[in-house]
PDB file of N, CA and C in Angstrom:
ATOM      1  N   UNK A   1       0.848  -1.184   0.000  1.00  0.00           N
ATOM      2  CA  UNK A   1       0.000   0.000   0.000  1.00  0.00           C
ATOM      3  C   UNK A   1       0.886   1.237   0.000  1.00  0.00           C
ATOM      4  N   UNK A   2       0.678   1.807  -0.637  1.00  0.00           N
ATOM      5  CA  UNK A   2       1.164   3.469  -1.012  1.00  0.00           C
ATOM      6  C   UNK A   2       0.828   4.632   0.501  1.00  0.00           C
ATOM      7  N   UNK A   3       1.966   5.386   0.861  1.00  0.00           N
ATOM      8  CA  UNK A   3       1.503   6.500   1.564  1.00  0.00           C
ATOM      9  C   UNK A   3      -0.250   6.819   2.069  1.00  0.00           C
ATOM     10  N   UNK A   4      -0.427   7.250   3.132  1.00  0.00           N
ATOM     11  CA  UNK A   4      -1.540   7.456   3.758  1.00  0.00           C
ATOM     12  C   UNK A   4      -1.535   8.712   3.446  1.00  0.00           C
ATOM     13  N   UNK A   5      -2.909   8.767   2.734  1.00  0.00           N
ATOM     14  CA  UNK A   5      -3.719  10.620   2.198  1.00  0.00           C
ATOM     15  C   UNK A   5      -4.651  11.237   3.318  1.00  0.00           C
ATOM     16  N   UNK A   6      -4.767  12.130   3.273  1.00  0.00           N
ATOM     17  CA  UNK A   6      -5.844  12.459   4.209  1.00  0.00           C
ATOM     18  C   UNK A   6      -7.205  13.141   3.280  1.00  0.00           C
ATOM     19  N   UNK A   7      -7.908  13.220   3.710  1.00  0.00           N
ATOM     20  CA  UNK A   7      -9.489  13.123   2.882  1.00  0.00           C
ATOM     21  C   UNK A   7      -9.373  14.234   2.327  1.00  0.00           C
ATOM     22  N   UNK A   8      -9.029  15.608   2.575  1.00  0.00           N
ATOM     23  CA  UNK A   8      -8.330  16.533   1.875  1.00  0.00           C
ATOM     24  C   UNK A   8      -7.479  16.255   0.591  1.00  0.00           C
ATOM     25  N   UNK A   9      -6.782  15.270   0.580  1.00  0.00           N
ATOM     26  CA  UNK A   9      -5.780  15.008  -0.301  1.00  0.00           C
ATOM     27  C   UNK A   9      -6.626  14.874  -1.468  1.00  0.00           C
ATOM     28  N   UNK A  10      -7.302  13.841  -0.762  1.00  0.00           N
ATOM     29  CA  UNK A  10      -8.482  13.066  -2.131  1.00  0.00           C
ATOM     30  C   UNK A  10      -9.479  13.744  -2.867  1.00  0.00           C
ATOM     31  N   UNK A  11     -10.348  14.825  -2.038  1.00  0.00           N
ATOM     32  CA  UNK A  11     -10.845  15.558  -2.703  1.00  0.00           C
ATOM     33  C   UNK A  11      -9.827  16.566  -3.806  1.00  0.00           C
ATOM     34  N   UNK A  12      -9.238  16.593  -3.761  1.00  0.00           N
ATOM     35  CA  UNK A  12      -8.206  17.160  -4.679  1.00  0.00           C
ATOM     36  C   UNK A  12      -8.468  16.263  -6.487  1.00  0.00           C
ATOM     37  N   UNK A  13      -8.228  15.450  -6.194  1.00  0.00           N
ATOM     38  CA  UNK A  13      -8.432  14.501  -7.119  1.00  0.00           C
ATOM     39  C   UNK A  13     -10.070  14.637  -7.883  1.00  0.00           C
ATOM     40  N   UNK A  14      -9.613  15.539  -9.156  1.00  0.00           N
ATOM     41  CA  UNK A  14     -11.286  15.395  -9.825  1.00  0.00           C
ATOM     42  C   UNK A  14     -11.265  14.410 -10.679  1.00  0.00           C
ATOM     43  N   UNK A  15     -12.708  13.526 -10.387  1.00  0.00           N
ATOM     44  CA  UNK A  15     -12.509  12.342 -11.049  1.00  0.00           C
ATOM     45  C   UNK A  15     -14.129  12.962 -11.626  1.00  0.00           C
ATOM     46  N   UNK A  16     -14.176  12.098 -13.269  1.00  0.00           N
ATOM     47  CA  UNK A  16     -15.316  12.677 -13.697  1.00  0.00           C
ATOM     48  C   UNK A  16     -15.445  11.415 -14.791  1.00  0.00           C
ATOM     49  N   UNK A  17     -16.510  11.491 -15.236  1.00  0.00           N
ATOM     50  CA  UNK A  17     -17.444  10.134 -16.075  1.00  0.00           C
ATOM     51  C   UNK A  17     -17.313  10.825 -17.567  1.00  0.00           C
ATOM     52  N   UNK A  18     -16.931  10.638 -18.397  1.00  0.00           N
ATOM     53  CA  UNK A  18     -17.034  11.152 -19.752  1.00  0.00           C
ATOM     54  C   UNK A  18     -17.063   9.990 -21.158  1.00  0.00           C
ATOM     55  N   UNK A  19     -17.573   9.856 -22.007  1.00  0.00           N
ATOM     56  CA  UNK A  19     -17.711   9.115 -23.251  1.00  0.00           C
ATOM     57  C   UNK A  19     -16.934   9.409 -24.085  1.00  0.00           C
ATOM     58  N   UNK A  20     -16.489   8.276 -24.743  1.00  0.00           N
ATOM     59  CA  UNK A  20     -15.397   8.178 -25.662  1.00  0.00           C
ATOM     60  C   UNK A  20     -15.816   7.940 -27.021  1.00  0.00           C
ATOM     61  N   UNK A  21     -15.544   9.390 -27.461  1.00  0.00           N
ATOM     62  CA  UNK A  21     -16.418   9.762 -28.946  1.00  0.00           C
ATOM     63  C   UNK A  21     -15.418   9.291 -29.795  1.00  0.00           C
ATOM     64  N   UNK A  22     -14.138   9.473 -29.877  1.00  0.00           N
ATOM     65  CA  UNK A  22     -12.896   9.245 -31.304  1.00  0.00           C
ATOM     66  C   UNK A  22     -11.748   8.352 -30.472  1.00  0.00           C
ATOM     67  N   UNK A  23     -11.343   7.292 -31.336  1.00  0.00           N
ATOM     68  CA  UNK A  23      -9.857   6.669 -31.115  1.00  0.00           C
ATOM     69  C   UNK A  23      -9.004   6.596 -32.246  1.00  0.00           C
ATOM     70  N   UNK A  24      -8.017   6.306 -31.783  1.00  0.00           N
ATOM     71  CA  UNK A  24      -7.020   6.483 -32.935  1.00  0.00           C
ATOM     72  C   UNK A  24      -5.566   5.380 -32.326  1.00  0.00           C
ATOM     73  N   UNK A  25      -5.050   5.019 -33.473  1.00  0.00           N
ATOM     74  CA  UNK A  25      -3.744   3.908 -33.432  1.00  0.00           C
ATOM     75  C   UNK A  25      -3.432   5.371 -33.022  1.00  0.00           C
ATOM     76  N   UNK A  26      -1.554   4.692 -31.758  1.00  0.00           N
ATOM     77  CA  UNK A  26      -0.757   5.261 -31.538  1.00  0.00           C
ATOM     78  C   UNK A  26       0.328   5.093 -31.699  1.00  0.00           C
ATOM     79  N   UNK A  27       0.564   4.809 -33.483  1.00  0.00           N
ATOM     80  CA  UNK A  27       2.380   4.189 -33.217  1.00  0.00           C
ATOM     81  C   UNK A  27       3.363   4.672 -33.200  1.00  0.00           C
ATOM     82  N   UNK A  28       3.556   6.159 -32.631  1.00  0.00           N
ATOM     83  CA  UNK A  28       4.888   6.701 -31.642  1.00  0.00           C
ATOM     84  C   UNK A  28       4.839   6.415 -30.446  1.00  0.00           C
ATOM     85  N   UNK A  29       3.669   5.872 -29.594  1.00  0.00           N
ATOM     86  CA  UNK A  29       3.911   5.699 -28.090  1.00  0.00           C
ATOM     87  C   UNK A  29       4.904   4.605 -27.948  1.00  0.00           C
ATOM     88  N   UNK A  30       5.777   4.823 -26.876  1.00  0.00           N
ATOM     89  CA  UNK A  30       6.630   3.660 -26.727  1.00  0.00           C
ATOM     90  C   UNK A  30       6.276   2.459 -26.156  1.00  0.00           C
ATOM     91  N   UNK A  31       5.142   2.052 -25.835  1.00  0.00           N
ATOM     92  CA  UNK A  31       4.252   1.125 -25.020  1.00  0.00           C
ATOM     93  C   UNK A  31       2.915   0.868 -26.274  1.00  0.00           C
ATOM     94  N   UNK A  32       2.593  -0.034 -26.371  1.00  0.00           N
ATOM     95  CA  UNK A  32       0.822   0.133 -27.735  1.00  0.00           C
ATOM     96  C   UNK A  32      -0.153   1.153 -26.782  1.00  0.00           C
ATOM     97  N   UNK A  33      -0.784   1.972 -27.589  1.00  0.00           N
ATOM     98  CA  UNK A  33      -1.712   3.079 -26.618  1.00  0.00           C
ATOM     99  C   UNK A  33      -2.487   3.158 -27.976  1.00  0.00           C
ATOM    100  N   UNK A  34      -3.954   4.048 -27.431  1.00  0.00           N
ATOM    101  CA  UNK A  34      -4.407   4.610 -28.073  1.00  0.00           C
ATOM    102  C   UNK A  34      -4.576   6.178 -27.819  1.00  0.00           C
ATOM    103  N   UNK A  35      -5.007   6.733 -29.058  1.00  0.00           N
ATOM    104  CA  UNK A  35      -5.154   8.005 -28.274  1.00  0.00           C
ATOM    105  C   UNK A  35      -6.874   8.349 -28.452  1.00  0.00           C
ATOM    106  N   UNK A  36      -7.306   8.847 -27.389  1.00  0.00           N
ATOM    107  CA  UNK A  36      -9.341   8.788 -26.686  1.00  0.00           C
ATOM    108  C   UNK A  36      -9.210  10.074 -26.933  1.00  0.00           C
ATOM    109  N   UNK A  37     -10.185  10.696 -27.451  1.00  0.00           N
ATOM    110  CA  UNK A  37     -10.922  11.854 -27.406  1.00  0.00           C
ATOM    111  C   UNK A  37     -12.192  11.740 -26.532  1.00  0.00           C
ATOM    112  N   UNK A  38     -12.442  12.255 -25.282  1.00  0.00           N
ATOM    113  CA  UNK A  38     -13.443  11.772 -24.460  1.00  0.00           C
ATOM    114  C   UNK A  38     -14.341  13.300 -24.115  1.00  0.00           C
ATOM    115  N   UNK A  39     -15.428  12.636 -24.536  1.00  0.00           N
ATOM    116  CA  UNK A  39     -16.518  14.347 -24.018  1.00  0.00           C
ATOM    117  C   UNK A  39     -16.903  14.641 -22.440  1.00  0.00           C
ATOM    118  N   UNK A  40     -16.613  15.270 -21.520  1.00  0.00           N
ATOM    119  CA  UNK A  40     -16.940  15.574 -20.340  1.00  0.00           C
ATOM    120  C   UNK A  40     -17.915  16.864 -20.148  1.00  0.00           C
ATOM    121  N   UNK A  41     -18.963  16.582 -21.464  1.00  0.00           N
ATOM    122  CA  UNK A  41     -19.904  17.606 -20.779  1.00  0.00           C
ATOM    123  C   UNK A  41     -19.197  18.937 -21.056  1.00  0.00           C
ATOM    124  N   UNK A  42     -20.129  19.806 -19.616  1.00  0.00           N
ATOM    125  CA  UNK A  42     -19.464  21.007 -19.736  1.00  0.00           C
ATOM    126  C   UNK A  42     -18.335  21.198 -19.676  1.00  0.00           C
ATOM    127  N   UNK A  43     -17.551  19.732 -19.476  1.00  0.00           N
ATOM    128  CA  UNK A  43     -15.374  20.580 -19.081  1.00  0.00           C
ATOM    129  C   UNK A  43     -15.008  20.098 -20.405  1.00  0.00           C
ATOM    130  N   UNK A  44     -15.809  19.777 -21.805  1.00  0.00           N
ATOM    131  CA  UNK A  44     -15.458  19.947 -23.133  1.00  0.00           C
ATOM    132  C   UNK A  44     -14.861  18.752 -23.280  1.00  0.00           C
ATOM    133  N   UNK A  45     -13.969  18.656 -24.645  1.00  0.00           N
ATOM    134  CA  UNK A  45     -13.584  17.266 -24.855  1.00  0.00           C
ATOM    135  C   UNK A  45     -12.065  17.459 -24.068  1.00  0.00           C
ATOM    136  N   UNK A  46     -11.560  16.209 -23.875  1.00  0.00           N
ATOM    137  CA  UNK A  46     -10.057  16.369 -23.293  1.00  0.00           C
ATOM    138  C   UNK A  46      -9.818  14.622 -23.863  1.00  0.00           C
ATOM    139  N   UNK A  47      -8.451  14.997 -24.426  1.00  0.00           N
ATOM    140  CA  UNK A  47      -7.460  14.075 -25.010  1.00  0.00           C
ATOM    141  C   UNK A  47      -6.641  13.030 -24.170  1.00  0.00           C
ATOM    142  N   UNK A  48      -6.743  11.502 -24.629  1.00  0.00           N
ATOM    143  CA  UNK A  48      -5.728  11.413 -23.051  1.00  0.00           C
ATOM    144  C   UNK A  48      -5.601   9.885 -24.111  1.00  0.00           C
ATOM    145  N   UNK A  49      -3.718   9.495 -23.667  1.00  0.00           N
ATOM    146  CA  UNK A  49      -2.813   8.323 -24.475  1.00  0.00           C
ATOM    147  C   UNK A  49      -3.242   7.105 -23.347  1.00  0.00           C
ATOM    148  N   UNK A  50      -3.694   5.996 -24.026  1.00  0.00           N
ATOM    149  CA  UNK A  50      -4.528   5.207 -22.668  1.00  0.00           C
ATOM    150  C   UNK A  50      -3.683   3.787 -23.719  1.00  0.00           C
ATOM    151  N   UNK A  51      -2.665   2.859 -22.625  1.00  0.00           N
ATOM    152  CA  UNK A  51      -1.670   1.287 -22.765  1.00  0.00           C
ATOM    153  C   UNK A  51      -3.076   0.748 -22.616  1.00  0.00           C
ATOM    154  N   UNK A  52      -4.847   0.740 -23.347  1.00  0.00           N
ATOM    155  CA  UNK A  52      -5.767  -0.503 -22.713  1.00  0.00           C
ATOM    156  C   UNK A  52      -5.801  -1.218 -24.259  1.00  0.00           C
ATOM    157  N   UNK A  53      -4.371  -1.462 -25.260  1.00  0.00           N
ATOM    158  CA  UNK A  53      -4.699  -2.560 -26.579  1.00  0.00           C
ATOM    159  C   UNK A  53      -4.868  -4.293 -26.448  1.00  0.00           C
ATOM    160  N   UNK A  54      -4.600  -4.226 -25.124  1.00  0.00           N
ATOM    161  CA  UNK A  54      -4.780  -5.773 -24.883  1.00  0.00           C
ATOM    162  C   UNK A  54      -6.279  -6.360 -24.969  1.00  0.00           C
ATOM    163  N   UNK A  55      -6.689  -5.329 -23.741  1.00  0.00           N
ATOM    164  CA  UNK A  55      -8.198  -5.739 -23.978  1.00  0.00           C
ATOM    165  C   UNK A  55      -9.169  -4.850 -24.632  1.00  0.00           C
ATOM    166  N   UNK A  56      -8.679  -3.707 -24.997  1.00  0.00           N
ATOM    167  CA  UNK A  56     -10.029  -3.436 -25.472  1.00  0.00           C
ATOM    168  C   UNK A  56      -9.429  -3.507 -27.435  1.00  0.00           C
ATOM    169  N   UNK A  57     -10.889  -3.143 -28.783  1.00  0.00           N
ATOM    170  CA  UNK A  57     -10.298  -2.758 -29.774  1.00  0.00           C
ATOM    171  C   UNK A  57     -11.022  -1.321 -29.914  1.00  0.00           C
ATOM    172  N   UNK A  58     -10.621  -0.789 -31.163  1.00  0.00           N
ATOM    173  CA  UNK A  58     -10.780   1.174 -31.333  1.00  0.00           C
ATOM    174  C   UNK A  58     -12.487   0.362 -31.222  1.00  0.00           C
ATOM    175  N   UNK A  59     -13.111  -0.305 -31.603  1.00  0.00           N
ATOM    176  CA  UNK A  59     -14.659  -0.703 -31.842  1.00  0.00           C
ATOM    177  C   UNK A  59     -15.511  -0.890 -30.540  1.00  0.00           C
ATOM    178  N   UNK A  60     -14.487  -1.446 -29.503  1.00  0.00           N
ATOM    179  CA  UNK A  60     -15.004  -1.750 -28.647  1.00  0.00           C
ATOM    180  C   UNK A  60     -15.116  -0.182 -27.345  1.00  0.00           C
ATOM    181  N   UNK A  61     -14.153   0.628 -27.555  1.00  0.00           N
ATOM    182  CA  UNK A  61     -14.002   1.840 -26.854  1.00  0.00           C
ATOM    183  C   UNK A  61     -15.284   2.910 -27.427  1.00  0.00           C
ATOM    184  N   UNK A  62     -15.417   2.832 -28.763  1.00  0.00           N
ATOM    185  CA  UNK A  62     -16.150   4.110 -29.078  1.00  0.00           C
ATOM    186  C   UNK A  62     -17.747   3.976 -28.354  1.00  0.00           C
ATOM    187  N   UNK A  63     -18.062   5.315 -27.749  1.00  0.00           N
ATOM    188  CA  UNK A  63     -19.230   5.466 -27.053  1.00  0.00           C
ATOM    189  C   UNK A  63     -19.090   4.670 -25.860  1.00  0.00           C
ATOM    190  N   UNK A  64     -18.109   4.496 -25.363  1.00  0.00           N
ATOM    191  CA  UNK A  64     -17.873   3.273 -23.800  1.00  0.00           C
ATOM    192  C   UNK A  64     -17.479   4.647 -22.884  1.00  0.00           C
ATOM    193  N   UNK A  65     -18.608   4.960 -21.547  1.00  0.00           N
ATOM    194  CA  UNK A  65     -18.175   5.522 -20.934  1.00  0.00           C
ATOM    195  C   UNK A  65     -17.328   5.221 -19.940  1.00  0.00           C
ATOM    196  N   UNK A  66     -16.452   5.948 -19.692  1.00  0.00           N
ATOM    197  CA  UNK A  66     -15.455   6.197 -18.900  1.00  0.00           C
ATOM    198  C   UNK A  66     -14.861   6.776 -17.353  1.00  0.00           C
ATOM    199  N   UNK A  67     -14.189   6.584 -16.429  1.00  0.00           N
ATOM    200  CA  UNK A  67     -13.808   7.434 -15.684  1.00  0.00           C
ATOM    201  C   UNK A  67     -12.576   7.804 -15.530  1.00  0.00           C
ATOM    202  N   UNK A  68     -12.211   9.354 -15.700  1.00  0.00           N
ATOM    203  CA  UNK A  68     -11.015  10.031 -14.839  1.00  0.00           C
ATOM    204  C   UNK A  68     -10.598  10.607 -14.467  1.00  0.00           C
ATOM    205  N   UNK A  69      -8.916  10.759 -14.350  1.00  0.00           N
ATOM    206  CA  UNK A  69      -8.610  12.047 -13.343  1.00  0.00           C
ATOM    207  C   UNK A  69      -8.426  13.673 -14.745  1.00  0.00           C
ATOM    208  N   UNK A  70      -9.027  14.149 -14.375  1.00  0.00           N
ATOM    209  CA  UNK A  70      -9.378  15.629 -15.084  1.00  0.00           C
ATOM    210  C   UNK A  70      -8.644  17.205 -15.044  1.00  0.00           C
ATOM    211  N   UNK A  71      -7.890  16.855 -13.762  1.00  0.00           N
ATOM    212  CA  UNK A  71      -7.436  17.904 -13.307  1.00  0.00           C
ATOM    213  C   UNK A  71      -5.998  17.576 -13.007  1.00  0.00           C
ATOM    214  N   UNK A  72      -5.279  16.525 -13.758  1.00  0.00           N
ATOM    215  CA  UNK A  72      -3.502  16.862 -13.603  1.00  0.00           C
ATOM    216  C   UNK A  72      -3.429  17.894 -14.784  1.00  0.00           C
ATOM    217  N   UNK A  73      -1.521  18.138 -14.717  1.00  0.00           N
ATOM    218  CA  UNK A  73      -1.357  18.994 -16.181  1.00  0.00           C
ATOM    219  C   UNK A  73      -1.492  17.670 -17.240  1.00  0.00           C
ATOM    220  N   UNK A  74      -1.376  18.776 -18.333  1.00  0.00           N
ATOM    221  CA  UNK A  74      -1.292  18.153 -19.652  1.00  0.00           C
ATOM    222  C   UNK A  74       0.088  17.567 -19.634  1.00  0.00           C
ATOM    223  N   UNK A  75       0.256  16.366 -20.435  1.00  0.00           N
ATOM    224  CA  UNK A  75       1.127  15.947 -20.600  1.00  0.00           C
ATOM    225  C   UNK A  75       1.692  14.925 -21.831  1.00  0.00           C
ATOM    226  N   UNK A  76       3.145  15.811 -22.520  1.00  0.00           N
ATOM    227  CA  UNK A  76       3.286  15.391 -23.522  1.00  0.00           C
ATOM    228  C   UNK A  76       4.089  14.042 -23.996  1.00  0.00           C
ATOM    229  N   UNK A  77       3.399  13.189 -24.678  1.00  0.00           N
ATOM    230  CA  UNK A  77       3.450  11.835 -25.191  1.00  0.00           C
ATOM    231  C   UNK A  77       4.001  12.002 -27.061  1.00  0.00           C
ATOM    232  N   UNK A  78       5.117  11.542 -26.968  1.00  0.00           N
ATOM    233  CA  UNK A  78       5.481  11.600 -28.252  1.00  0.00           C
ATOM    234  C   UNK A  78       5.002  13.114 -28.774  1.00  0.00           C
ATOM    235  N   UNK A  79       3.855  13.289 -30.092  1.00  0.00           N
ATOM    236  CA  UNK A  79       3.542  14.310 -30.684  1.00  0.00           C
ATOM    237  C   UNK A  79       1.988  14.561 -30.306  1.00  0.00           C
ATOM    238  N   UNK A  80       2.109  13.905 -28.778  1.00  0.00           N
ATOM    239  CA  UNK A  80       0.247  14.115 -29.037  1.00  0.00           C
ATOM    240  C   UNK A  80       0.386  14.323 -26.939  1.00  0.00           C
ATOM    241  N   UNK A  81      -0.848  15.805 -26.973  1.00  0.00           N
ATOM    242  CA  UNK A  81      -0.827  16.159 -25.703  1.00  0.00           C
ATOM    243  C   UNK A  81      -1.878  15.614 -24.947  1.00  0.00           C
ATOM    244  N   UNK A  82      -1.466  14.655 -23.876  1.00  0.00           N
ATOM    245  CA  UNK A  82      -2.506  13.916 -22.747  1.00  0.00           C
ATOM    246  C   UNK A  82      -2.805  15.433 -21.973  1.00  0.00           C
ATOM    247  N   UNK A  83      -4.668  15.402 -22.002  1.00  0.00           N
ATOM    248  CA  UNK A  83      -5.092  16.293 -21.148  1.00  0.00           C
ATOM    249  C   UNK A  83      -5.706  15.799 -19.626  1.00  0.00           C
ATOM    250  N   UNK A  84      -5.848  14.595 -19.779  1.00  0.00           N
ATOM    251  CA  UNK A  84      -6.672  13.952 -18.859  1.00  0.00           C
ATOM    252  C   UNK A  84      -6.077  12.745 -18.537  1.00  0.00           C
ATOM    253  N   UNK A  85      -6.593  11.619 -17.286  1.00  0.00           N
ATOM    254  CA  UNK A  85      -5.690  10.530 -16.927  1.00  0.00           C
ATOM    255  C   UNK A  85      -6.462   9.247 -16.559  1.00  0.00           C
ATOM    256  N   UNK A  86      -6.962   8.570 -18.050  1.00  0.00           N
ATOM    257  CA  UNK A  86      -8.119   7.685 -17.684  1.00  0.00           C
ATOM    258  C   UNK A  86      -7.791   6.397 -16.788  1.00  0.00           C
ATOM    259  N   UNK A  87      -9.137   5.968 -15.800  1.00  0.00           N
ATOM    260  CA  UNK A  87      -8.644   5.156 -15.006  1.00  0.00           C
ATOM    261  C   UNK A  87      -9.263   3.620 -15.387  1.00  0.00           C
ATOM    262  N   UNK A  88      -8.362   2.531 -14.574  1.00  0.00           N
ATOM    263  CA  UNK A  88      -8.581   1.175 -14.500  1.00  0.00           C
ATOM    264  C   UNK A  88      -7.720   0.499 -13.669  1.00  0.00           C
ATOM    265  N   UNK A  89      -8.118  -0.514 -13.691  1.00  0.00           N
ATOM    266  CA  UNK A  89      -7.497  -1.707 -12.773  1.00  0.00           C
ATOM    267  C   UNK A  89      -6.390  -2.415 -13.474  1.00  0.00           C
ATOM    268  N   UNK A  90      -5.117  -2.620 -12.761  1.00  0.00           N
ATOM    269  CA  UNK A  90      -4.333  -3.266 -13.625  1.00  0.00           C
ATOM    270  C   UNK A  90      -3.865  -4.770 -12.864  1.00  0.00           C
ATOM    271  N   UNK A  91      -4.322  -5.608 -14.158  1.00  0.00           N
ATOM    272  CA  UNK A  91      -3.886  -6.837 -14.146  1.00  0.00           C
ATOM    273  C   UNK A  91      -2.295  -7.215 -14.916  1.00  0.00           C
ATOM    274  N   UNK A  92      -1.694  -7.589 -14.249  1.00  0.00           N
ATOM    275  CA  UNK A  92      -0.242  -7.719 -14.818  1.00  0.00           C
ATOM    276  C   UNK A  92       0.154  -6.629 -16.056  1.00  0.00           C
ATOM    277  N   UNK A  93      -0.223  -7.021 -17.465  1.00  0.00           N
ATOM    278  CA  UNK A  93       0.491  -5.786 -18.407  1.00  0.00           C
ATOM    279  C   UNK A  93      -1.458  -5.383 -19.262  1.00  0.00           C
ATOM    280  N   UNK A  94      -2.269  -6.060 -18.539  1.00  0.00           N
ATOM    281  CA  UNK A  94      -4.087  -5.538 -18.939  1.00  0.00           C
ATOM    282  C   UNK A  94      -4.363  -4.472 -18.026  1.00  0.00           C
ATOM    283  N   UNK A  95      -4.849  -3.766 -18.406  1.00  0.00           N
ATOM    284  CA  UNK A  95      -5.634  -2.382 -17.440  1.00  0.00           C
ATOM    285  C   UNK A  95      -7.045  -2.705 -18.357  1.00  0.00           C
ATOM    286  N   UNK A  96      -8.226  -3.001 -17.203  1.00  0.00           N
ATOM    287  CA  UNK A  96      -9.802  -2.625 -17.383  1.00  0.00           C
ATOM    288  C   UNK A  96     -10.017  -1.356 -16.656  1.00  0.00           C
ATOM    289  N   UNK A  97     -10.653  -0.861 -17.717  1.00  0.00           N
ATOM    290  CA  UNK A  97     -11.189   0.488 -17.525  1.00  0.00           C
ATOM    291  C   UNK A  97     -12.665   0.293 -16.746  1.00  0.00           C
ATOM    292  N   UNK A  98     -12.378   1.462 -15.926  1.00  0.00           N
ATOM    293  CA  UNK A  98     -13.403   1.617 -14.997  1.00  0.00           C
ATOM    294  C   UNK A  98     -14.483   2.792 -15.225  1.00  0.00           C
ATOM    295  N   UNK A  99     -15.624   2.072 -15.574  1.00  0.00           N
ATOM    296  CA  UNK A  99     -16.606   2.751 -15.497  1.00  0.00           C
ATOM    297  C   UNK A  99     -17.696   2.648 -14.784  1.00  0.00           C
ATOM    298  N   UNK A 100     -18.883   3.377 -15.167  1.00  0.00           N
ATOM    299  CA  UNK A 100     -20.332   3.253 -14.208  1.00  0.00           C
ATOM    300  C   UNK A 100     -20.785   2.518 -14.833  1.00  0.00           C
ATOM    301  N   UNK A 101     -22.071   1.833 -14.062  1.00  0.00           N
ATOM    302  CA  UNK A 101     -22.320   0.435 -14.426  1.00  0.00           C
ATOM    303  C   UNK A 101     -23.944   1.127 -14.911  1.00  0.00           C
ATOM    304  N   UNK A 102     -24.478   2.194 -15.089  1.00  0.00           N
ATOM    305  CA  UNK A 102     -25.328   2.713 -15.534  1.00  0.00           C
ATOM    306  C   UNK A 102     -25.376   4.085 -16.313  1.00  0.00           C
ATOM    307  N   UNK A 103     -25.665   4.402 -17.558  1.00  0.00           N
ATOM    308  CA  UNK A 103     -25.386   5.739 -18.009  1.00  0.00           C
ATOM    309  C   UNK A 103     -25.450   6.858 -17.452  1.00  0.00           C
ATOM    310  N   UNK A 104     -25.008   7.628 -17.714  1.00  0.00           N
ATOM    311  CA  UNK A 104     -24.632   8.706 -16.612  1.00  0.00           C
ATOM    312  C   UNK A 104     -24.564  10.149 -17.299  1.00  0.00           C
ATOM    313  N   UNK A 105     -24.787  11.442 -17.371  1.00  0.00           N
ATOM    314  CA  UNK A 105     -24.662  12.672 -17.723  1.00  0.00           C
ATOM    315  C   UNK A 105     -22.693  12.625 -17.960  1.00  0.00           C
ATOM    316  N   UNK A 106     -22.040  12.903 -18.831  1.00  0.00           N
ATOM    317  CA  UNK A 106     -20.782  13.350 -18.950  1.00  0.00           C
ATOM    318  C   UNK A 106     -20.579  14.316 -18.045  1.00  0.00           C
ATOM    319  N   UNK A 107     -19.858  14.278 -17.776  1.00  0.00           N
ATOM    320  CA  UNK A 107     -18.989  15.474 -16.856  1.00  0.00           C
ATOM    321  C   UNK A 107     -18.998  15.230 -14.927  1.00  0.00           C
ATOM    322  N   UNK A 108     -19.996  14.043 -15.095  1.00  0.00           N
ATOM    323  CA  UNK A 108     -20.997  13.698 -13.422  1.00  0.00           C
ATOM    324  C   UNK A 108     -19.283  12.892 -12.767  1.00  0.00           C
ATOM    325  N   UNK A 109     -19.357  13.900 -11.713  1.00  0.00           N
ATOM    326  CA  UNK A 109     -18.121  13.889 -10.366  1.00  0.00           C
ATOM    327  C   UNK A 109     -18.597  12.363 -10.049  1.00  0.00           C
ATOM    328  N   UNK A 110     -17.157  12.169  -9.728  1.00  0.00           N
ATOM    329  CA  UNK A 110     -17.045  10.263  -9.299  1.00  0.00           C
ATOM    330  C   UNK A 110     -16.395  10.814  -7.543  1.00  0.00           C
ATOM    331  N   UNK A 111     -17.110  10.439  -6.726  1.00  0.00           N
ATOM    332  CA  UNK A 111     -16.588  11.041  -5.229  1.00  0.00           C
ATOM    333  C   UNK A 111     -16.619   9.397  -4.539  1.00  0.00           C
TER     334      UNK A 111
END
């Protein structure tokens, strides 16, 4: 287990539900990625380089809502800028993406 946060810490952390409208092959990432164009509602679309080619395909992501972190910086990946930091569970070199198990408004806070 990682360092102890205090509940302060965590609220820090904006986590938010958004749908994944566009994917795209990523073959400059140094790891297989794709790159998600994901709509969050009112906080607009935000871009983010996501290692999930094991299990998911570009067919199986489009319109699959999503959850993540929204509020690190941007960050640059090869020629393409991660705005956002989608989440999942990682099984050895698989990450399942974590979402709501019922549709949800884009942009709706994950607390």
């Amino acid at each position: 287990m990682n360092d102890t946060i205090t509940f302060e810490d965590f609220t820090k952390v904006d986590l938010r539900v958004g749908t994944i409208i566009e994917v795209n092959d990523f073959p400059e990432a140094r790891n297989p990625a794709y790159q998600l164009h994901i709509d969050f509602g009112d906080l607009g679309i935000k871009k983010s380089s996501a290692q999930i080619t094991t299990l998911y395909t570009k067919e199986d992501l489009l319109q699959k809502q999503i959850v993540a972190v929204v509020n690190f910086p941007k960050k640059q990946i090869a020629k393409f800028m991660s705005e956002c930091l989608v989440v999942g569970a990682v099984n050895g070199k698989d990450v399942m993406l974590l979402n709501p198990e019922h549709k949800v408004k884009n942009g709706s806070i994950v607390s």
